[in-house]
N, C-alpha and C. Protein backbone atom coordinates (compact mmCIF):
# COMPACT_ATOMS: atom_id res chain seq x y z
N UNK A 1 -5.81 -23.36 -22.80
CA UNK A 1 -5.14 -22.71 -21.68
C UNK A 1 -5.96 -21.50 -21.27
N UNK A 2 -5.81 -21.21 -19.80
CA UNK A 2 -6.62 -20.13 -19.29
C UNK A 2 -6.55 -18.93 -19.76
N UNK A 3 -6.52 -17.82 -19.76
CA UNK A 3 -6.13 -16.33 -19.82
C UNK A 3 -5.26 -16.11 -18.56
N UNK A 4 -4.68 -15.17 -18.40
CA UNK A 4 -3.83 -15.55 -16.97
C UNK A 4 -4.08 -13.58 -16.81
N UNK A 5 -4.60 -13.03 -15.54
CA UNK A 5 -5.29 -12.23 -15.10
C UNK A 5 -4.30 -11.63 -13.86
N UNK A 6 -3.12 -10.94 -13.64
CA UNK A 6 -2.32 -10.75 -12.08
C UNK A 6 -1.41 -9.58 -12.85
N UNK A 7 -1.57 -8.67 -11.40
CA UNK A 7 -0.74 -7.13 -11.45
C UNK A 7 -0.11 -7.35 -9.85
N UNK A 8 1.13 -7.03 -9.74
CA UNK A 8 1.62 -7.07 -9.11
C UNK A 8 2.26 -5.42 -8.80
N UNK A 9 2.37 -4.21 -7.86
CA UNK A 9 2.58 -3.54 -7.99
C UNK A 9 3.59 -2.83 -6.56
N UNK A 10 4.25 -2.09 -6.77
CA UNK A 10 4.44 -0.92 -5.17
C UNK A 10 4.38 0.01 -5.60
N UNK A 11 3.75 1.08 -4.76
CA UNK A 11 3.67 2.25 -5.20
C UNK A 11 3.47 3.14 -3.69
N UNK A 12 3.07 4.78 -4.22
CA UNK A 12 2.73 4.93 -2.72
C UNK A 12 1.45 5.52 -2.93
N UNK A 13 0.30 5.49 -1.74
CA UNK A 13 -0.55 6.25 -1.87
C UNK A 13 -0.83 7.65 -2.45
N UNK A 14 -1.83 8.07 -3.38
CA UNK A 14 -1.64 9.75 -3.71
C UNK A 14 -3.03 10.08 -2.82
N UNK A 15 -3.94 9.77 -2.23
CA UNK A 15 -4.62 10.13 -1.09
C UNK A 15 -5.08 9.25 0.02
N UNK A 16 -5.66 9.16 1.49
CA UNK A 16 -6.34 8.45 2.30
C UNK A 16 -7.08 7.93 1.79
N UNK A 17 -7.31 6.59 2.05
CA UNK A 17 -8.49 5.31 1.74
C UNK A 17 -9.10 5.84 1.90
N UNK A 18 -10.70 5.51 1.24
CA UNK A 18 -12.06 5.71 1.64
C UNK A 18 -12.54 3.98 2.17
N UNK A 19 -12.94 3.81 3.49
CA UNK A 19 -13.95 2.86 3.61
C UNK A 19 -15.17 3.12 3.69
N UNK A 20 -16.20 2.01 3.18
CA UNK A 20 -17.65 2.14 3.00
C UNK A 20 -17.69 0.83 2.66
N UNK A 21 -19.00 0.66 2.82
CA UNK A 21 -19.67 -0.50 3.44
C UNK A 21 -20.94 -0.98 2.21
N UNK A 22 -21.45 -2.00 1.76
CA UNK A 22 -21.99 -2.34 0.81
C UNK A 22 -23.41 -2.23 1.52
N UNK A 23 -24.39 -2.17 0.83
CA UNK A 23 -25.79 -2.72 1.64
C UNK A 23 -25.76 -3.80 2.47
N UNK A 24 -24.87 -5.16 2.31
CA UNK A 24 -24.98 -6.22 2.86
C UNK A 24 -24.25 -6.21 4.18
N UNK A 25 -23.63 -4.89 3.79
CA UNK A 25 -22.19 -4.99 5.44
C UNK A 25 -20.73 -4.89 4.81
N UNK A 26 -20.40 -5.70 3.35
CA UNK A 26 -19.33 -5.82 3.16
C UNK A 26 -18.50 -4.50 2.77
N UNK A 27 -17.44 -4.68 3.36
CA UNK A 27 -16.83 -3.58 3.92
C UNK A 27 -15.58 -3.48 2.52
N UNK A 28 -15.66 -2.06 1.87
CA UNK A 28 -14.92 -1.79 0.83
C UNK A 28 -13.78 -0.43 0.80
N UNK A 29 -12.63 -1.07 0.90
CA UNK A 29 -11.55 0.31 0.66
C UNK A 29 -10.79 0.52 -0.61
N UNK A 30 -11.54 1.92 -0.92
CA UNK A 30 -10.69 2.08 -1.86
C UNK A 30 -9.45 3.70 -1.94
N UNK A 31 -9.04 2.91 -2.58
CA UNK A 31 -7.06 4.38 -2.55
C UNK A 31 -6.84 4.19 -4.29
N UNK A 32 -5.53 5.16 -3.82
CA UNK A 32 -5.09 5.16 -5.74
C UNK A 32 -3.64 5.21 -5.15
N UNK A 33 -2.75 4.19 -6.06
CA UNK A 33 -1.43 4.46 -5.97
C UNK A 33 -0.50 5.12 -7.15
N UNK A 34 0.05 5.88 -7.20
CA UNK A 34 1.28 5.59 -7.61
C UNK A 34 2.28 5.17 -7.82
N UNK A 35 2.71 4.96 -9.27
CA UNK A 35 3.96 3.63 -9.45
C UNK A 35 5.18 4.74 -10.36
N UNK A 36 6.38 4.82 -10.09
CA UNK A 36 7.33 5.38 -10.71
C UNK A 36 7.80 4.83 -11.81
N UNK A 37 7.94 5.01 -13.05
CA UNK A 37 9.01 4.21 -13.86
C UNK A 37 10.20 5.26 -14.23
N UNK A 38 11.31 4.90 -14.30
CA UNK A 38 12.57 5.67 -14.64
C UNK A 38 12.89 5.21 -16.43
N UNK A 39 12.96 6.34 -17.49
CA UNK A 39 12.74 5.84 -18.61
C UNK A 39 13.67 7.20 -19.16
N UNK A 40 14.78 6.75 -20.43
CA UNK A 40 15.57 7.57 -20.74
C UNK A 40 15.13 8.05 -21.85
N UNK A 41 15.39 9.32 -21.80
CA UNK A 41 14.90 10.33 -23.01
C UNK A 41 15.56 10.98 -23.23
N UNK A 42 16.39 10.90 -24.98
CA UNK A 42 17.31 11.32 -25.27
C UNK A 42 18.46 10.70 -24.41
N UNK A 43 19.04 11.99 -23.43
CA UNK A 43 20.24 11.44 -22.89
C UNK A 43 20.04 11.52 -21.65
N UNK A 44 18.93 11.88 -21.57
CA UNK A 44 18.44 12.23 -19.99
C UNK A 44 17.42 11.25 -19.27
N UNK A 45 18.09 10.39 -17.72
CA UNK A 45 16.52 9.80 -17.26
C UNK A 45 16.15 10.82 -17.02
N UNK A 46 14.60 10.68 -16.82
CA UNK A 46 13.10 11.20 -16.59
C UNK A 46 12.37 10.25 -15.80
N UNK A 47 11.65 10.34 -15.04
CA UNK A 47 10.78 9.21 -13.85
C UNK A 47 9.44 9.85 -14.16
N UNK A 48 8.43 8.67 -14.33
CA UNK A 48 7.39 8.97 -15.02
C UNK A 48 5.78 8.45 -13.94
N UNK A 49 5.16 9.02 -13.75
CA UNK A 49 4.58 8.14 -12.89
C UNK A 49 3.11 8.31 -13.08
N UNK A 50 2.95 6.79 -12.96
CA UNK A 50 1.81 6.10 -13.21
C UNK A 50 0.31 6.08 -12.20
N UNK A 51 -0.39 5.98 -12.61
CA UNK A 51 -1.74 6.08 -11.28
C UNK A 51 -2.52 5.25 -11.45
N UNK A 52 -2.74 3.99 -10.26
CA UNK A 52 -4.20 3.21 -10.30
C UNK A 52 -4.79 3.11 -9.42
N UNK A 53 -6.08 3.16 -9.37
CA UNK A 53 -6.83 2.68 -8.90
C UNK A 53 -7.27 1.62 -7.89
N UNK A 54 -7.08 1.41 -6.89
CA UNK A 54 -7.02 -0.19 -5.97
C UNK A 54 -8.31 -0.21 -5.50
N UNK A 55 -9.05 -1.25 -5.55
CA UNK A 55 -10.46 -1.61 -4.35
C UNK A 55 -10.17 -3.02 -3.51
N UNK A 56 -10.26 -2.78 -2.38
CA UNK A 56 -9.71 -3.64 -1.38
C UNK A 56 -11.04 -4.28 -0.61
N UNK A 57 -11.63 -5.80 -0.68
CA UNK A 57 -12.59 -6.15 -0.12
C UNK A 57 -12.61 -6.69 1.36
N UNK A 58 -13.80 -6.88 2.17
CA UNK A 58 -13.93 -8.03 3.31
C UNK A 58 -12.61 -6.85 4.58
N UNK A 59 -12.99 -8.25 5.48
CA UNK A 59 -11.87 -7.78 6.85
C UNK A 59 -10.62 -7.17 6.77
N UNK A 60 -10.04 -7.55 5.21
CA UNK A 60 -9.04 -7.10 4.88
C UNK A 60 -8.73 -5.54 5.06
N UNK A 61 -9.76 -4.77 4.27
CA UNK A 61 -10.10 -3.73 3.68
C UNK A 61 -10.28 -2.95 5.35
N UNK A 62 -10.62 -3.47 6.17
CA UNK A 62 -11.51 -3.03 7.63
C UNK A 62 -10.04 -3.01 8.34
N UNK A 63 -8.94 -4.01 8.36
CA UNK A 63 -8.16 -4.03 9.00
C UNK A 63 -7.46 -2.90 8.41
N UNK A 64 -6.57 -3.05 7.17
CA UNK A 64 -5.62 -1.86 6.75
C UNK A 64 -6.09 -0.62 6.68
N UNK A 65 -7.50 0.07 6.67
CA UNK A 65 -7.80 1.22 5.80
C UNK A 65 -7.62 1.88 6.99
N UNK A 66 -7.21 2.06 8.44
CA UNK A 66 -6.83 3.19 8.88
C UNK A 66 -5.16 3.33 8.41
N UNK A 67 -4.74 2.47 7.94
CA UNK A 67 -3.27 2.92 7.54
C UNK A 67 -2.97 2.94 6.51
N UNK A 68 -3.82 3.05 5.61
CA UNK A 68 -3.51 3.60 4.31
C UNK A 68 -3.71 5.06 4.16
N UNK A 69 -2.75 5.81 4.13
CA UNK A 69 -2.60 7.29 4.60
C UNK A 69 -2.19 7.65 3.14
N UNK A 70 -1.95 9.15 2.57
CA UNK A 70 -1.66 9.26 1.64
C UNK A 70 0.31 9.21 1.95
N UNK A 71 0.77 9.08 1.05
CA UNK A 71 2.33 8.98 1.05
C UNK A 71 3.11 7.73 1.94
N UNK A 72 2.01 6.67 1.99
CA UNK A 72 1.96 5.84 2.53
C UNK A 72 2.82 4.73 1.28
N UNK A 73 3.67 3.63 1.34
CA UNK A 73 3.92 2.96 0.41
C UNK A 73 3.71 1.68 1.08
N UNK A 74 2.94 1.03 -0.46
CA UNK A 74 2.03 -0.62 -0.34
C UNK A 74 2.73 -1.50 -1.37
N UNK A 75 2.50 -2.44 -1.06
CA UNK A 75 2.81 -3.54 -1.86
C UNK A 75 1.34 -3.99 -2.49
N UNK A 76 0.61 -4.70 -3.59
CA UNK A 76 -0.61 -4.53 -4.19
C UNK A 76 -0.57 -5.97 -5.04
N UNK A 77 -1.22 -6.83 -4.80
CA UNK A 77 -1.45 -8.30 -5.67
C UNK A 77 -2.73 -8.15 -5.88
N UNK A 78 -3.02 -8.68 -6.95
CA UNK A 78 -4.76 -8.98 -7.63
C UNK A 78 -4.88 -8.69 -9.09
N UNK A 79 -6.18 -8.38 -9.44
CA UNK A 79 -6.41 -8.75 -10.71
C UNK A 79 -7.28 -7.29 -11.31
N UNK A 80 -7.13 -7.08 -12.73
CA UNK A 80 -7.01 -6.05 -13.43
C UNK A 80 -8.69 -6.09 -13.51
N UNK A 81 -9.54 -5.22 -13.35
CA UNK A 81 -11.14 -5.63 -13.56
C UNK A 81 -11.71 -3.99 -13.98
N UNK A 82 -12.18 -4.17 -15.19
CA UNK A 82 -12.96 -2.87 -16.28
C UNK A 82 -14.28 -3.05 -16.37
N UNK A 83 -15.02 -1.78 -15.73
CA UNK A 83 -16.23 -1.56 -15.05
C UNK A 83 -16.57 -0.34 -17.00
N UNK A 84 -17.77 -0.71 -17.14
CA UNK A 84 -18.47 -0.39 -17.85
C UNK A 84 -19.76 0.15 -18.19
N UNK A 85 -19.78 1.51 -18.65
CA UNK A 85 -21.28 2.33 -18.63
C UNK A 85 -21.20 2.89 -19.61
N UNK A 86 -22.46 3.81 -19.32
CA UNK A 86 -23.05 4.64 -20.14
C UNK A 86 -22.80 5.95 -19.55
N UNK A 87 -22.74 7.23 -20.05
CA UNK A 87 -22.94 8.81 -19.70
C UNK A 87 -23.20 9.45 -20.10
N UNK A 88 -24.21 10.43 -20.21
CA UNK A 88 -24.46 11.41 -21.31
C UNK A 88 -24.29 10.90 -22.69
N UNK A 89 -24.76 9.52 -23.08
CA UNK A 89 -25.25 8.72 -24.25
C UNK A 89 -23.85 8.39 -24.95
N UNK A 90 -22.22 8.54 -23.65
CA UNK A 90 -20.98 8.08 -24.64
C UNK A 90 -21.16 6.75 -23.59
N UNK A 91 -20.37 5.29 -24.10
CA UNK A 91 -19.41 4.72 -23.65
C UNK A 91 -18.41 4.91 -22.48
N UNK A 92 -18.54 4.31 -21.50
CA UNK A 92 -17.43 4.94 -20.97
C UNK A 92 -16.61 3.53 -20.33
N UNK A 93 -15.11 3.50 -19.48
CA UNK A 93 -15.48 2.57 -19.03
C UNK A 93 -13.81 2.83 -17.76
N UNK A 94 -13.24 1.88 -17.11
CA UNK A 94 -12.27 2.61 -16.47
C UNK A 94 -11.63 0.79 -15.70
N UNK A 95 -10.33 1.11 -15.79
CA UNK A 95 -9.81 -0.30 -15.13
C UNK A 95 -9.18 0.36 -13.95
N UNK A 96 -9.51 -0.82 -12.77
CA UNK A 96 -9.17 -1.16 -11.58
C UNK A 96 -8.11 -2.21 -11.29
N UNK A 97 -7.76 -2.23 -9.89
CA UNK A 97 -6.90 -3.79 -9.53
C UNK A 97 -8.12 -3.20 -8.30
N UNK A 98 -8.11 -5.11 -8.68
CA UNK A 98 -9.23 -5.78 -7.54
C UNK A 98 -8.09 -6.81 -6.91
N UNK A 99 -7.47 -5.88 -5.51
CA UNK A 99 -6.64 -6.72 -4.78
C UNK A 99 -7.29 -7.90 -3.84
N UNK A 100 -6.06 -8.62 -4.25
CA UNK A 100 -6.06 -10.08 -3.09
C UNK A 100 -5.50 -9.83 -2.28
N UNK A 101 -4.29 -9.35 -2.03
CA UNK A 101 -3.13 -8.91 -1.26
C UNK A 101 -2.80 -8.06 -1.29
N UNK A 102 -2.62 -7.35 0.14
CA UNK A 102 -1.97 -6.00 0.64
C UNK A 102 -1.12 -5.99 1.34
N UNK A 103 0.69 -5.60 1.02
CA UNK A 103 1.17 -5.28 2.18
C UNK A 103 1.76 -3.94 2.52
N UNK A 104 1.69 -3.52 3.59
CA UNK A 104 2.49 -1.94 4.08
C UNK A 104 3.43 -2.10 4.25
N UNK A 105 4.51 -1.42 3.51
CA UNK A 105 5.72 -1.07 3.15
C UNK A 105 6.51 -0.11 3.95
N UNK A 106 6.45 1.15 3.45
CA UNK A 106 7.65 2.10 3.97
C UNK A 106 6.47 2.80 4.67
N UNK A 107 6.84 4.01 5.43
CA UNK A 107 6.34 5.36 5.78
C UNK A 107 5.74 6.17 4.90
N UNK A 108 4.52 7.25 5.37
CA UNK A 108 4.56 8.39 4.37
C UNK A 108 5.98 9.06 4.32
N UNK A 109 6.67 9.59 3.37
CA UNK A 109 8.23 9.98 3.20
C UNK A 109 8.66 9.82 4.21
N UNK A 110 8.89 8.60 4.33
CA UNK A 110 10.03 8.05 5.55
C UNK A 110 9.88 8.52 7.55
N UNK A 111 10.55 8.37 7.85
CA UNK A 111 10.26 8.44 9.44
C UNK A 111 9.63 9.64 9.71
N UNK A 112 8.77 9.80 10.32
CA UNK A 112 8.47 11.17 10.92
C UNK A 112 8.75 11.60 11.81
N UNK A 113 9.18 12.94 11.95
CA UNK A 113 9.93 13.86 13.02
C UNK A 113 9.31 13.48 14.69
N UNK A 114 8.16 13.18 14.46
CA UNK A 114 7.88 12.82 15.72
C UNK A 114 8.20 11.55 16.20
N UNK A 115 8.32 10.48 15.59
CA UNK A 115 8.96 9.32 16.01
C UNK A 115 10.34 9.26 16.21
N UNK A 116 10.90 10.30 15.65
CA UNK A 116 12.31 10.41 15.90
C UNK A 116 12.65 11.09 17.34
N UNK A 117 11.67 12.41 17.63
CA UNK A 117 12.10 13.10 18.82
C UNK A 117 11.39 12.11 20.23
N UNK A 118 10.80 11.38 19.97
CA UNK A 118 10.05 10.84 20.81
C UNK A 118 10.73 9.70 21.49
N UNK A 119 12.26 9.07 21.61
CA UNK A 119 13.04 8.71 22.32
C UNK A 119 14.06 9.02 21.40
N UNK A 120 15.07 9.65 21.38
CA UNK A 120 16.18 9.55 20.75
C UNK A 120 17.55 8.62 21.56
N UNK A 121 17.33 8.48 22.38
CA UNK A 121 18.84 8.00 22.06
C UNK A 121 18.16 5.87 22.57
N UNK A 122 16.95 5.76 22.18
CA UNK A 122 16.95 4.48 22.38
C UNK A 122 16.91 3.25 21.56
N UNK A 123 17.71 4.10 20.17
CA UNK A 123 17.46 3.27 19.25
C UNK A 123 17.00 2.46 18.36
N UNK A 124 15.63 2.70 18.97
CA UNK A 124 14.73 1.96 17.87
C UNK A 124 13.63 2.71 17.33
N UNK A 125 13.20 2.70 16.50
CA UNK A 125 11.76 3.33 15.84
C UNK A 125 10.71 3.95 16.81
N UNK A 126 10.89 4.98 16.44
CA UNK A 126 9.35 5.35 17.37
C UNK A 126 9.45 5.32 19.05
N UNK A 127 10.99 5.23 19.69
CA UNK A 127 11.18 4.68 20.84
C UNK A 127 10.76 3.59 21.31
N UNK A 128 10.28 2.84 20.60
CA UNK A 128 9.96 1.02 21.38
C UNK A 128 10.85 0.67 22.37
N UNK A 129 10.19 -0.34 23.31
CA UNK A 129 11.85 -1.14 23.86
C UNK A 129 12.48 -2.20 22.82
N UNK A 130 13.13 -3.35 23.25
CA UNK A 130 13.88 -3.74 22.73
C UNK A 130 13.02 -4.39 22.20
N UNK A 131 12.82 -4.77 20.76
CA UNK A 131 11.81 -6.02 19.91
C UNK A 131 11.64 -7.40 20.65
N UNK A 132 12.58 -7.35 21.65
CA UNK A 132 12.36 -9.05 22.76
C UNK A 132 13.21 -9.14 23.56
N UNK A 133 13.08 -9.68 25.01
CA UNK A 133 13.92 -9.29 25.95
C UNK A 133 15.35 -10.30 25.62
N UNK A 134 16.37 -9.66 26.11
CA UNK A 134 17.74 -10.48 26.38
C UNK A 134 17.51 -11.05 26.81
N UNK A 135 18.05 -12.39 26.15
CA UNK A 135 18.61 -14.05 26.92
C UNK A 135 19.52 -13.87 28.03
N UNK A 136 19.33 -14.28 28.78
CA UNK A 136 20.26 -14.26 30.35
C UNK A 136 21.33 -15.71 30.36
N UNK A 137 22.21 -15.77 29.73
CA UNK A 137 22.98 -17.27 29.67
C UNK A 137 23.96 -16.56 30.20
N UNK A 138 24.55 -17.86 30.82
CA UNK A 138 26.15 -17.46 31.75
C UNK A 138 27.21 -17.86 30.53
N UNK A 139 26.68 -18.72 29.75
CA UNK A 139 27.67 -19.09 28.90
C UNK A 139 27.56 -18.16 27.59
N UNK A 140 28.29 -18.19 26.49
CA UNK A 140 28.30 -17.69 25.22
C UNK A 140 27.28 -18.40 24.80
N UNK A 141 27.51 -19.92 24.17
CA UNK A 141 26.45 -21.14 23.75
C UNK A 141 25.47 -21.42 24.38
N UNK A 142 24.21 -21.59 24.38
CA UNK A 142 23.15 -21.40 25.43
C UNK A 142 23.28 -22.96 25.29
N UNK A 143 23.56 -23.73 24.37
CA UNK A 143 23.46 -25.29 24.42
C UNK A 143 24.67 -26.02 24.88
C-alpha cells in the first residue's frame, strides 16, 4: 500500500502573498496561514494557533495572489513537502503544504466598512445589483 500524503486546512492569512516567478516563467505564490485549535486546560478553553507555510504553483498562483491579503481566510488542499539543507555546518530543514487547491473563504475580519457605506440600503454586499434579474411571469408557476 502507498503512503498516503494530504493536509487539508482553513485558516486565515498572517501576511500578503508574495508572487515570483521561476527562471522558466513559472509563476510561484507563497503566504503563511494560520489555523486555530480550541483545547482545554485545566478548566479553561484556550485557542491555540498554529502557522504554515503554503506555496501555490502555475496560473493558479497568478490568478489568486492579488487576493490573498493578510486576514484574508482560505481553504488549502495538498501535500506536506520538507525542504532540506545545510547552514553554518548545522542540518536544517522546514515543512511546507505544496497546494493543489485553493479556495477564498471569508473577508479580512469580515465586511469592510467601506463595502458597507457604499450602498446601504441595497442589500447586498458591496452594493451589487441584484445577483440576476427577476423573472417577469404573470403567473405564480412559470410552467
Amino acid at each position: 500500500m502507498a503512503d498516503i500524503n494530504h493536509v487539508v486546512l482553513v485558516g486565515r492569512l498572517t501576511r500578503d502573498a508574495e508572487l515570483k516567478y521561476t527562471n522558466t516563467g513559472t509563476a510561484i505564490c507563497k503566504f503563511s496561514i494560520a489555523n486555530n485549535q480550541r483545547r482545554k486546560r485545566d478548566d479553561q478553553w484556550v485557542d491555540e494557533a498554529h502557522f504554515f507555510d503554503v506555496t501555490l504553483w502555475g496560473k493558479a498562483a497568478e490568478a489568486v495572489s492579488q487576493y490573498l491579503v493578510k486576514g484574508k481566510q482560505v481553504g488549502v488542499e495538498g501535500q506536506l513537502r520538507q525542504s532540506r539543507w545545510e547552514q553554518d555546518g548545522q542540518p536544517r530543514s522546514r515543512v511546507e503544504i505544496n497546494a493543489a487547491n485553493l479556495q477564498l473563504l471569508g473577508s479580512p475580519g469580515g465586511a469592510s466598512q467601506q463595502q458597507q457605506q457604499s450602498a446601504p440600503d441595497s442589500g447586498y454586499p458591496g452594493g451589487q445589483q441584484e445577483p440576476y434579474p427577476k423573472d417577469e411571469f404573470e403567473d405564480d408557476i412559470p410552467f
